[in-house]
PDB file of N, CA and C in Angstrom:
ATOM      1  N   UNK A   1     187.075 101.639  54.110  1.00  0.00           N
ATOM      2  CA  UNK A   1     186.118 101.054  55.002  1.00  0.00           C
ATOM      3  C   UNK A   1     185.118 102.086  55.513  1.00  0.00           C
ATOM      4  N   UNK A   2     185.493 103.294  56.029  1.00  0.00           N
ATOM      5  CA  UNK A   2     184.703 104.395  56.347  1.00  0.00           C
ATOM      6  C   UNK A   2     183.381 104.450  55.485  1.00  0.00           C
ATOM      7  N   UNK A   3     184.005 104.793  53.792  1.00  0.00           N
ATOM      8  CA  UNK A   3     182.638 105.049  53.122  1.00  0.00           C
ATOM      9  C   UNK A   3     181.292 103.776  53.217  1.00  0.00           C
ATOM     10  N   UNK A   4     181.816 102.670  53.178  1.00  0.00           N
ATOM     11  CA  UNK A   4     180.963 101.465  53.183  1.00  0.00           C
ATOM     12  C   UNK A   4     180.153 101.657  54.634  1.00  0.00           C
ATOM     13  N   UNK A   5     180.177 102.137  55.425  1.00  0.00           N
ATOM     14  CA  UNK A   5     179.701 102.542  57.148  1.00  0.00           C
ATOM     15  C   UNK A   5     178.954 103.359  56.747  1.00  0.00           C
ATOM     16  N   UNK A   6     179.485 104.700  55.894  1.00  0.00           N
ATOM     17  CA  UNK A   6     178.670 105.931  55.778  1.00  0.00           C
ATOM     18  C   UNK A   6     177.402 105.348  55.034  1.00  0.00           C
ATOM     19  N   UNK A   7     177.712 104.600  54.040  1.00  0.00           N
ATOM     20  CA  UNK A   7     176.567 103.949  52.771  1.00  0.00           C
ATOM     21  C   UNK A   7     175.724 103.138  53.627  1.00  0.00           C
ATOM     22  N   UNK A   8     176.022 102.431  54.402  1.00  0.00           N
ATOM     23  CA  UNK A   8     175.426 101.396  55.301  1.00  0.00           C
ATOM     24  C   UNK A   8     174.540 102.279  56.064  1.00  0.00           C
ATOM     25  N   UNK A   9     175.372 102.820  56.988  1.00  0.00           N
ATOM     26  CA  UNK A   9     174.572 103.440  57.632  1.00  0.00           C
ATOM     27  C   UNK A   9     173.322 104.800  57.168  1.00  0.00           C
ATOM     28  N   UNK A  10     173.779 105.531  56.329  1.00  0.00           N
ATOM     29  CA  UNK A  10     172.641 105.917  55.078  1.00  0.00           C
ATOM     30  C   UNK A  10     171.202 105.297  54.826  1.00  0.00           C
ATOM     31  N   UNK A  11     171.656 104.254  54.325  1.00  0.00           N
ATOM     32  CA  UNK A  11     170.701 103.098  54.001  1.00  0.00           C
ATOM     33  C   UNK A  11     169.609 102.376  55.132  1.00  0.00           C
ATOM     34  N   UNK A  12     170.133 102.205  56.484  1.00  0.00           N
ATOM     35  CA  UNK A  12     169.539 102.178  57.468  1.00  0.00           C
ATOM     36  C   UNK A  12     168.572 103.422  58.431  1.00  0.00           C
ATOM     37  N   UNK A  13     169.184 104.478  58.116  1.00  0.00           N
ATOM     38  CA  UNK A  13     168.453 105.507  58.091  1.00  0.00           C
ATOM     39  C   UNK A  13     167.388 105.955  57.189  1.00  0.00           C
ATOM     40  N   UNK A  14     167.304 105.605  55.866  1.00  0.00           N
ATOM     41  CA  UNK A  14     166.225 105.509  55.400  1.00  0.00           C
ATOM     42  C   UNK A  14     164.880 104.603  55.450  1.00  0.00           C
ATOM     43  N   UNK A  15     165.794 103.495  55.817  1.00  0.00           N
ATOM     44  CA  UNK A  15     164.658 102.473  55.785  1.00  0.00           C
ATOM     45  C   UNK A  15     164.233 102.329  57.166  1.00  0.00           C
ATOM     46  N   UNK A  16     164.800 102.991  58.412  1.00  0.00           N
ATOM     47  CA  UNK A  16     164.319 103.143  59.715  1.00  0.00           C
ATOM     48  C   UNK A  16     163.146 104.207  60.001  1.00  0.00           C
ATOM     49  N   UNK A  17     163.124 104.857  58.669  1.00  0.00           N
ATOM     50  CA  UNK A  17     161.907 106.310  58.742  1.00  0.00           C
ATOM     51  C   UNK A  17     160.610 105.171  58.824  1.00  0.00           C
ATOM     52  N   UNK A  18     159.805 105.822  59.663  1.00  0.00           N
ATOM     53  CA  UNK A  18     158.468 104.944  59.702  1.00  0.00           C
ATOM     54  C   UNK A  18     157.640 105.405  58.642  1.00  0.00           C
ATOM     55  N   UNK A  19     157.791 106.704  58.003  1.00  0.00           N
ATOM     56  CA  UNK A  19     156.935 106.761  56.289  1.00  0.00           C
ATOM     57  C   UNK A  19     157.534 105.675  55.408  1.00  0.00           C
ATOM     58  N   UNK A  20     158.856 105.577  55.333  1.00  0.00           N
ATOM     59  CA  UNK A  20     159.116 104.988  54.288  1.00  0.00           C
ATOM     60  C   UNK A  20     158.550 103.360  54.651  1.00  0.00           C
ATOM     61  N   UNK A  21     158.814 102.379  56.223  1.00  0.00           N
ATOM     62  CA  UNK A  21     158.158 101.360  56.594  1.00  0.00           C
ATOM     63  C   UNK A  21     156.672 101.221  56.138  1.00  0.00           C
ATOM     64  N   UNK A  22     155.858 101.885  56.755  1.00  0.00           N
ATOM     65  CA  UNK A  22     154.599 102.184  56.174  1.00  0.00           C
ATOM     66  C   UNK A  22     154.684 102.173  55.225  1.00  0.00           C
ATOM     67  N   UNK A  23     154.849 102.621  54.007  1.00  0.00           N
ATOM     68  CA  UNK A  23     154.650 102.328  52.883  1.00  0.00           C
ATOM     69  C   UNK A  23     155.002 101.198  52.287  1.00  0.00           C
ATOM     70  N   UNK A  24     156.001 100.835  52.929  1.00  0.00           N
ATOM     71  CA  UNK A  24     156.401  99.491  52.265  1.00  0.00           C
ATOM     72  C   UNK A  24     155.838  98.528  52.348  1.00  0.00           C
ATOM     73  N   UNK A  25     155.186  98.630  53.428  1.00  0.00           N
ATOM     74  CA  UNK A  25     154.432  97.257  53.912  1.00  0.00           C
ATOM     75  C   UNK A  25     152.703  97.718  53.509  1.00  0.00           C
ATOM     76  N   UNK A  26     152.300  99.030  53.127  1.00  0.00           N
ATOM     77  CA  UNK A  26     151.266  99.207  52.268  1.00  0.00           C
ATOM     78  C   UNK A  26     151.718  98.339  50.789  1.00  0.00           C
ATOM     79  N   UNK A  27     152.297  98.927  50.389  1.00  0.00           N
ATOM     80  CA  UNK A  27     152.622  98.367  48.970  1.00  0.00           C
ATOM     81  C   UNK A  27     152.594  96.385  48.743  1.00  0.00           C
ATOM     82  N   UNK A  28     153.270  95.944  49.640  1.00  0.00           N
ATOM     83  CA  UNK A  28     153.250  94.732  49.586  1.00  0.00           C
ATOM     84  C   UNK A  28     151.804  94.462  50.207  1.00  0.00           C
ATOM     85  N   UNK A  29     150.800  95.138  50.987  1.00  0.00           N
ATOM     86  CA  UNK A  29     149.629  94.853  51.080  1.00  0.00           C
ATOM     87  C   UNK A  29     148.543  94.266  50.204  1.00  0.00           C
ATOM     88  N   UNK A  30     148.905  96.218  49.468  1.00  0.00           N
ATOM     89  CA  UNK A  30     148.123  96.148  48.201  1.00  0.00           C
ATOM     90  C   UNK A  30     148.156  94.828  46.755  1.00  0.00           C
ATOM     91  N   UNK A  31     149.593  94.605  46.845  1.00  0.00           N
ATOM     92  CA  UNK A  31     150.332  94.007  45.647  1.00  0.00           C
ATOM     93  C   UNK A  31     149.572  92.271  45.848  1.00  0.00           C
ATOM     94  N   UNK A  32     149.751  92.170  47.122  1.00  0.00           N
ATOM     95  CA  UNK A  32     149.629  90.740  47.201  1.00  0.00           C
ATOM     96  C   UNK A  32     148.869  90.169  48.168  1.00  0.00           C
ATOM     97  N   UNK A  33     148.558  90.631  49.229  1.00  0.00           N
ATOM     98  CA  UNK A  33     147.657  89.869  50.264  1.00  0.00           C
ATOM     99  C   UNK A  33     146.411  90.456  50.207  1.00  0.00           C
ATOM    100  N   UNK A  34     145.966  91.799  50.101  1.00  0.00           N
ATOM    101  CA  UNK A  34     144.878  92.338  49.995  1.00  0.00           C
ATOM    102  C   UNK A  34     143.438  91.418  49.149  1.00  0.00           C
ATOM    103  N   UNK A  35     142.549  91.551  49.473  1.00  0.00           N
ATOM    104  CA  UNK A  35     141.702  90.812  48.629  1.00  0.00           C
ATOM    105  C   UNK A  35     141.317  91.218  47.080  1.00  0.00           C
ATOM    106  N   UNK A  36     141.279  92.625  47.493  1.00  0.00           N
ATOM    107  CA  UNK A  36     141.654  93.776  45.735  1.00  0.00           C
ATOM    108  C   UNK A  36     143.237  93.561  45.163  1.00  0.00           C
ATOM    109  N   UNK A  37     143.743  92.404  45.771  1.00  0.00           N
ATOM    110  CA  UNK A  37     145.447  93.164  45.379  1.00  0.00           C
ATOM    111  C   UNK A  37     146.020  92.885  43.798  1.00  0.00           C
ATOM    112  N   UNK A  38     146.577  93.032  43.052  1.00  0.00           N
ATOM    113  CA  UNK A  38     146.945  93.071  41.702  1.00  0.00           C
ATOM    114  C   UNK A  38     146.868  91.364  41.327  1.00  0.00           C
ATOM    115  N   UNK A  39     147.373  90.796  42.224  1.00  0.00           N
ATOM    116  CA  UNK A  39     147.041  89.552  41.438  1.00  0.00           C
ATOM    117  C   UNK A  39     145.730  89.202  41.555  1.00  0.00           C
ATOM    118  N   UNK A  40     145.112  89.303  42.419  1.00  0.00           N
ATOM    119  CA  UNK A  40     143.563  88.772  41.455  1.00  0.00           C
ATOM    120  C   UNK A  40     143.252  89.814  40.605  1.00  0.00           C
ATOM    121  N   UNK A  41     143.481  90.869  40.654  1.00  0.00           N
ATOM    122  CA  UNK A  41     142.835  91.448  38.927  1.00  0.00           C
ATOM    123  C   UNK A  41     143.538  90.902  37.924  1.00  0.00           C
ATOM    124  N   UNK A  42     145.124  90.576  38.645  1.00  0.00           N
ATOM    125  CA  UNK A  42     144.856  89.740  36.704  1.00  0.00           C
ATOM    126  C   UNK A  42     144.762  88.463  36.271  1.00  0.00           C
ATOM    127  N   UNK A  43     144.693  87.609  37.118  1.00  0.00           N
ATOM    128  CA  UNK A  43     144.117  86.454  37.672  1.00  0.00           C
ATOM    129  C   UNK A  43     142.877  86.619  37.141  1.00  0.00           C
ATOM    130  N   UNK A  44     141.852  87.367  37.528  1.00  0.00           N
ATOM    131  CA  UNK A  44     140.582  86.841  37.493  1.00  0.00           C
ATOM    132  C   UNK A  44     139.879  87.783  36.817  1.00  0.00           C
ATOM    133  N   UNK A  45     140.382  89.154  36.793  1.00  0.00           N
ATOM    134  CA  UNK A  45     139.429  90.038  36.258  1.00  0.00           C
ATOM    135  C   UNK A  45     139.956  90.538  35.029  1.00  0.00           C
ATOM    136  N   UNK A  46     141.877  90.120  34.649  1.00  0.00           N
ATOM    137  CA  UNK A  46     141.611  90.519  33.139  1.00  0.00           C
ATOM    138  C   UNK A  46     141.427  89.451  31.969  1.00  0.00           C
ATOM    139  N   UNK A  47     140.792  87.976  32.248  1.00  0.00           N
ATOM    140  CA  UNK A  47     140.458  87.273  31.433  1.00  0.00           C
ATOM    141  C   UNK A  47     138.827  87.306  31.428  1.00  0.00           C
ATOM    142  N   UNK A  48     138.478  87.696  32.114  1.00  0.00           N
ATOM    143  CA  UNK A  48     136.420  88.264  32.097  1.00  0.00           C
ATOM    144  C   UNK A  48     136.963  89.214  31.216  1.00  0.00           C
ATOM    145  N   UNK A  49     137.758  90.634  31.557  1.00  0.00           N
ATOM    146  CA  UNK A  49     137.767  91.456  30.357  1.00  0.00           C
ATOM    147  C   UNK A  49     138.218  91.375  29.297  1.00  0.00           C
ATOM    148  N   UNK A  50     138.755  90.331  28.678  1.00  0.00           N
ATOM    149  CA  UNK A  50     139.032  90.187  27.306  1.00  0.00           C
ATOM    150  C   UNK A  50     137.731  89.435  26.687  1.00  0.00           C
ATOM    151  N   UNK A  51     137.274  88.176  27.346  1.00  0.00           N
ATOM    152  CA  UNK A  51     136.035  87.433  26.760  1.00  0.00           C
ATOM    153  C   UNK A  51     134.982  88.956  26.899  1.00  0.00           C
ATOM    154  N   UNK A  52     134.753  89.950  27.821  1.00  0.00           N
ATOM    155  CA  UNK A  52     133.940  90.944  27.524  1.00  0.00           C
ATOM    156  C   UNK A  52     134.152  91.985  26.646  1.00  0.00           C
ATOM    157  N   UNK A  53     135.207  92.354  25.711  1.00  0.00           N
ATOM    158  CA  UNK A  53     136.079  92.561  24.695  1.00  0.00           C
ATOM    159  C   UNK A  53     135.734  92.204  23.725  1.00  0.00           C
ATOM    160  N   UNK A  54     135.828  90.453  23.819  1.00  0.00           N
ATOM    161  CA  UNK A  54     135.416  89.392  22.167  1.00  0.00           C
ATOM    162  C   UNK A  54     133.914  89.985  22.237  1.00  0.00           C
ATOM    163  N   UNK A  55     133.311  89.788  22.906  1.00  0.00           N
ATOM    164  CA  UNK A  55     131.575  90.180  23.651  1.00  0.00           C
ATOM    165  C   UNK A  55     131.028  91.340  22.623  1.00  0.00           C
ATOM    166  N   UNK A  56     131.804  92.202  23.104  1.00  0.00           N
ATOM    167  CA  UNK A  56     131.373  93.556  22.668  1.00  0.00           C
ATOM    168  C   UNK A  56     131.873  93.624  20.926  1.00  0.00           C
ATOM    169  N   UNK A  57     132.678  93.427  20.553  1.00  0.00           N
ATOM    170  CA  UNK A  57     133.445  92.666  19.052  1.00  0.00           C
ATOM    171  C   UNK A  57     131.975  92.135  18.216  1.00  0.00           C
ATOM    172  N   UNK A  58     131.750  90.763  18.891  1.00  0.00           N
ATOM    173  CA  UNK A  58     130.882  90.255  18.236  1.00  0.00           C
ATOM    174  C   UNK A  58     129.380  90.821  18.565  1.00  0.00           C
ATOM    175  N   UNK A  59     128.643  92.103  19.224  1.00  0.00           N
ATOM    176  CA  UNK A  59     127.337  92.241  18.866  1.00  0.00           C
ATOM    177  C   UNK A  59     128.034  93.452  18.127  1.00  0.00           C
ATOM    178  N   UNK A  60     128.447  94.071  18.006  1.00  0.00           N
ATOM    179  CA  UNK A  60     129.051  95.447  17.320  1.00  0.00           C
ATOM    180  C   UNK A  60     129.159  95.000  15.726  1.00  0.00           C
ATOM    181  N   UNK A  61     129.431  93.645  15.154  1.00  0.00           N
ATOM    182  CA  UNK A  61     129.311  93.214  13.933  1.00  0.00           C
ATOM    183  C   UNK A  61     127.685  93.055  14.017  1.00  0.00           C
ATOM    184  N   UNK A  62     127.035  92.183  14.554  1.00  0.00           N
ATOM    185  CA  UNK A  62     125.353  91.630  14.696  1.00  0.00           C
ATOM    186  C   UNK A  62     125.104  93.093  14.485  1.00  0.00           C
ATOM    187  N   UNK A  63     125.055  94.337  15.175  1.00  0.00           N
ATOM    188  CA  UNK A  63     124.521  95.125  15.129  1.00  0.00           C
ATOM    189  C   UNK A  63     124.602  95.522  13.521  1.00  0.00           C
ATOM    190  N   UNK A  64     126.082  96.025  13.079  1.00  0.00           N
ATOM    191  CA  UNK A  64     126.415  95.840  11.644  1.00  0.00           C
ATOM    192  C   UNK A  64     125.559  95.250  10.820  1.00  0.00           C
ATOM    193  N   UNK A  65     125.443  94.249  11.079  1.00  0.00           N
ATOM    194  CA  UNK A  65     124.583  93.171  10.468  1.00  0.00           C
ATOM    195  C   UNK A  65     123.483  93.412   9.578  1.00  0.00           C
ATOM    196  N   UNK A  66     122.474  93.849  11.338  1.00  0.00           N
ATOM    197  CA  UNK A  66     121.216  93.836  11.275  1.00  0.00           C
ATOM    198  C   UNK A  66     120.402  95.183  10.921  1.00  0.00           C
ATOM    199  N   UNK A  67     121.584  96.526  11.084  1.00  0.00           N
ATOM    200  CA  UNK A  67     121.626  97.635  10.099  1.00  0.00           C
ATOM    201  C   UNK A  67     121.498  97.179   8.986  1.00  0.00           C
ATOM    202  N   UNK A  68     122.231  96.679   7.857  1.00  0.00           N
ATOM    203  CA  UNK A  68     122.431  96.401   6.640  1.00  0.00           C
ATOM    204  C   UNK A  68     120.899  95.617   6.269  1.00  0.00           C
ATOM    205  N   UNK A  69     120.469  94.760   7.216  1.00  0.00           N
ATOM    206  CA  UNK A  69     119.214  94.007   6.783  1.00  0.00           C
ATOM    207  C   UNK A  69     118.204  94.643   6.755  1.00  0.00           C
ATOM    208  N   UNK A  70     118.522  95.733   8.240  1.00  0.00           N
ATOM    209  CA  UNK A  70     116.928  96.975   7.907  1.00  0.00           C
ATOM    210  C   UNK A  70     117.229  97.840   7.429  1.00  0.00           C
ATOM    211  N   UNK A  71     118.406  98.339   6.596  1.00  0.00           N
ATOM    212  CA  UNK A  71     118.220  99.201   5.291  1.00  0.00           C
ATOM    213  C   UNK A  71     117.720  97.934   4.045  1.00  0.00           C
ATOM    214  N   UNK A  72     117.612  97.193   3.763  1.00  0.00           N
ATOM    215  CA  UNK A  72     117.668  96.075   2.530  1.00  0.00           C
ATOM    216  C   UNK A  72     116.205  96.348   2.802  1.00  0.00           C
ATOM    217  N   UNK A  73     115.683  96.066   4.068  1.00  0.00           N
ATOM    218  CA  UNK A  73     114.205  96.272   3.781  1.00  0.00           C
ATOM    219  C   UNK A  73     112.961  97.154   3.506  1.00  0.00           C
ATOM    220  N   UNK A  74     113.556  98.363   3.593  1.00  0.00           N
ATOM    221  CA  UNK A  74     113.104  99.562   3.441  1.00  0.00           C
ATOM    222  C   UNK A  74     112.389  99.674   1.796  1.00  0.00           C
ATOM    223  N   UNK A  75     113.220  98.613   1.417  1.00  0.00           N
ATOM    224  CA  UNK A  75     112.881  98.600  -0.116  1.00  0.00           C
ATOM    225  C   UNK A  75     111.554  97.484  -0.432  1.00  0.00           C
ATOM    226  N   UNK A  76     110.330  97.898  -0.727  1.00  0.00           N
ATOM    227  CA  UNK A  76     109.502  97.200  -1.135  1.00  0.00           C
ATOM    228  C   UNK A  76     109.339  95.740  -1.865  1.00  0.00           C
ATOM    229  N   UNK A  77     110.589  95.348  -3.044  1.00  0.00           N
ATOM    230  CA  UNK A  77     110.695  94.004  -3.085  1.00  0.00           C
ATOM    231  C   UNK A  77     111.578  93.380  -1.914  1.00  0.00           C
ATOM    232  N   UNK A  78     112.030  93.773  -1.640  1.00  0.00           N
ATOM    233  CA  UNK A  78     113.367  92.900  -0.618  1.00  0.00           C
ATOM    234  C   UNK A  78     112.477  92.535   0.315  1.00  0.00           C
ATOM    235  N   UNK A  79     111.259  93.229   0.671  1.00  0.00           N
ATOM    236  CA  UNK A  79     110.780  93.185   1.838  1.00  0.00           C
ATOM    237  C   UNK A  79     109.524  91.965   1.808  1.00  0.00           C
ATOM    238  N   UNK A  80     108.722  92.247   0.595  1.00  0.00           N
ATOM    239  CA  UNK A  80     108.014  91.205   0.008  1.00  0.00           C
ATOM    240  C   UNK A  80     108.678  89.581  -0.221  1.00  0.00           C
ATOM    241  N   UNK A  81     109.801  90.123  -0.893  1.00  0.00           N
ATOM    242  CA  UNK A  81     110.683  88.469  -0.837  1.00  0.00           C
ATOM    243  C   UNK A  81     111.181  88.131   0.818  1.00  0.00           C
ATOM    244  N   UNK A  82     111.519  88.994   1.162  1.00  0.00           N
ATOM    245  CA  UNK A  82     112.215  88.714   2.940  1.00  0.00           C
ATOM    246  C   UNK A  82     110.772  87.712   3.393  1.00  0.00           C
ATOM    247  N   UNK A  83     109.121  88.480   3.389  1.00  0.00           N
ATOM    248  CA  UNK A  83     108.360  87.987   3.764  1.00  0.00           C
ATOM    249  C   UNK A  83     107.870  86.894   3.786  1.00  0.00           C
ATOM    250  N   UNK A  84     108.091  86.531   2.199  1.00  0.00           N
ATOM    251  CA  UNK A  84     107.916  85.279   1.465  1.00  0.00           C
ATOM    252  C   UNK A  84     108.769  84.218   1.715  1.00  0.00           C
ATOM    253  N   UNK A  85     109.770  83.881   2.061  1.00  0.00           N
ATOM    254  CA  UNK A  85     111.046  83.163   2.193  1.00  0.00           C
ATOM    255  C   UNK A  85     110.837  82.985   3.550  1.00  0.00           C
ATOM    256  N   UNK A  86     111.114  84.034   4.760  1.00  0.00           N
ATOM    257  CA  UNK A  86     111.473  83.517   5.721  1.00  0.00           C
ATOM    258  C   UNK A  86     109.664  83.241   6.489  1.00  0.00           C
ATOM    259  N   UNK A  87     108.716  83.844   6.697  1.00  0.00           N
ATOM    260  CA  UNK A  87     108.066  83.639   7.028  1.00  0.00           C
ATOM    261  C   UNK A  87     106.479  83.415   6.069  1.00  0.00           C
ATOM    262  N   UNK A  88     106.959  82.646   4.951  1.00  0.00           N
ATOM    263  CA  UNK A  88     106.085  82.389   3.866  1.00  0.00           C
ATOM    264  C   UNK A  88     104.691  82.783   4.353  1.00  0.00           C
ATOM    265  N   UNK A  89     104.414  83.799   3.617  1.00  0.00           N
ATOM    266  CA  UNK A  89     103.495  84.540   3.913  1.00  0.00           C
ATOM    267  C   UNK A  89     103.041  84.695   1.793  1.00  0.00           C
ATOM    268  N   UNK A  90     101.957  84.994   1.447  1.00  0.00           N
ATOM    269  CA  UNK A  90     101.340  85.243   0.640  1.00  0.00           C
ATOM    270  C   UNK A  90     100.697  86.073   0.268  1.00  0.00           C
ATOM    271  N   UNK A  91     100.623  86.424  -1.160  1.00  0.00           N
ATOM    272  CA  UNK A  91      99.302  87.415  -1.642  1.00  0.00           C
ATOM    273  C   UNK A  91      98.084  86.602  -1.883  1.00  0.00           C
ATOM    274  N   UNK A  92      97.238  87.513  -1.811  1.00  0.00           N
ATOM    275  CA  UNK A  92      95.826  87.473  -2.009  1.00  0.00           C
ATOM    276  C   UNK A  92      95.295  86.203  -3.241  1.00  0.00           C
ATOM    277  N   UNK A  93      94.861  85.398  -3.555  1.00  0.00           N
ATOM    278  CA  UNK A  93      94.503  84.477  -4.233  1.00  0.00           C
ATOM    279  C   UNK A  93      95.919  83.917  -5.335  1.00  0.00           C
ATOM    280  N   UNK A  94      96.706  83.704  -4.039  1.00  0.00           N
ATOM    281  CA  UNK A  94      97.799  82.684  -4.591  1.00  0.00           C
ATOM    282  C   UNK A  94      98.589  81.664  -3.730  1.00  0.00           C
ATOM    283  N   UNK A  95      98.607  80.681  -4.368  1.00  0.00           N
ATOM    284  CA  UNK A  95      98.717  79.045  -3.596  1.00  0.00           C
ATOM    285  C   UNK A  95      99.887  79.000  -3.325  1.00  0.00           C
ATOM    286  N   UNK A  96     100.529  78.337  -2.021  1.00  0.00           N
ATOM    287  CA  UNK A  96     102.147  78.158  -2.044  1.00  0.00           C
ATOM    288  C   UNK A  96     102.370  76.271  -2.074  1.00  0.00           C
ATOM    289  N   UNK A  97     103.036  76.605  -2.797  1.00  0.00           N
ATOM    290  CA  UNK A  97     103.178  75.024  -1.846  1.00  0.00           C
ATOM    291  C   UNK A  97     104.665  75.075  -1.584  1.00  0.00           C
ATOM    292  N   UNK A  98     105.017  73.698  -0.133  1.00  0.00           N
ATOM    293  CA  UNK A  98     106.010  73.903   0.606  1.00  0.00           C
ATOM    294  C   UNK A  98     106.170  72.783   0.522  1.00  0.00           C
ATOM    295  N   UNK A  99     107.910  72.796   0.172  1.00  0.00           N
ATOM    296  CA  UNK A  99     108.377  70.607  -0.216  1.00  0.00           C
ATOM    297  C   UNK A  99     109.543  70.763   0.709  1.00  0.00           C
ATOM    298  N   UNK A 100     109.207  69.910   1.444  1.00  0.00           N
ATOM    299  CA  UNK A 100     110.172  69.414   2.815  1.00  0.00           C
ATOM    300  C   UNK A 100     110.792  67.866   2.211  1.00  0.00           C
ATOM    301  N   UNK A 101     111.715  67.953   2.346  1.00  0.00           N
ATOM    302  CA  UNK A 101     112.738  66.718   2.163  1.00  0.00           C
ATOM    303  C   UNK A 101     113.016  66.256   3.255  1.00  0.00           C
ATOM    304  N   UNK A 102     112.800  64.649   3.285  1.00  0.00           N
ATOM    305  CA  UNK A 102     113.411  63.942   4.160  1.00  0.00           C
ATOM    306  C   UNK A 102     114.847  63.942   4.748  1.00  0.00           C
ATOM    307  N   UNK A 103     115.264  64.276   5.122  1.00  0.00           N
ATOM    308  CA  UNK A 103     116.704  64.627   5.688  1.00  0.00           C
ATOM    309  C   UNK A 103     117.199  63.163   6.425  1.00  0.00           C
ATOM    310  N   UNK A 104     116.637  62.095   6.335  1.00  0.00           N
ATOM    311  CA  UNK A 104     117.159  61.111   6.946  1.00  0.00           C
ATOM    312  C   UNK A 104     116.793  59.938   5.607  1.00  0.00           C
ATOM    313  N   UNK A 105     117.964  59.454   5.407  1.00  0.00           N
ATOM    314  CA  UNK A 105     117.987  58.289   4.389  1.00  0.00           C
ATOM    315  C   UNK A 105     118.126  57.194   4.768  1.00  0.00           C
ATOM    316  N   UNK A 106     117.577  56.358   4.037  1.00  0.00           N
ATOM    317  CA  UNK A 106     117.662  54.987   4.604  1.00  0.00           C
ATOM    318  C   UNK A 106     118.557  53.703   3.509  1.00  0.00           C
ATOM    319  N   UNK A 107     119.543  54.102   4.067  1.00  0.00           N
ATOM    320  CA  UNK A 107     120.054  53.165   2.910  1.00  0.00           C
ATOM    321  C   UNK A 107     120.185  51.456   3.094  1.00  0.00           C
TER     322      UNK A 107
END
């Protein structure tokens, strides 16, 4: 019975130190009532940082991308056809013609 008193009483002596109180009741501050406290960061701020994650993912390919398209153009036909195609543009005494299809049928 003695040792269980000594342990007891041990135990109450530690947790009667006002550093160790203070802290404890910092910690549960921080953890949970605080307005910074751990659950709203992961609550709220580590699902913004994963969609800002996918974010950064997908212009890091676009960028990829659009490297690869302005090396392709550097090259004198690619660049002439790029011209021609996307923003039909022409040489000097030559006719285009442009055939648009009806996209709506009538059956």
């Amino acid at each position: 019975m003695v040792p269980k008193k000594i342990s007891q009483n041990k135990t109450f002596k530690i947790l009667s130190n006002p550093f160790i109180l203070i802290s404890l009741v910092f910690i549960v501050w921080i953890v949970f009532i605080d307005e910074n406290s751990y659950l709203f960061h992961y609550k709220t701020l580590n699902p913004e940082l994963d969609k800002l994650e996918k974010d950064k993912k997908y212009y890091q390919s676009e960028i990829e991308k659009d490297r690869k398209k302005i090396k392709d153009l550097q090259n004198p036909k690619s660049l002439d056809q790029f011209a021609r195609e996307k923003y039909k543009m022409k040489k000097e005494n030559e006719e285009i013609f442009i055939i648009e299809y009806d996209t709506i049928s009538s059956e």
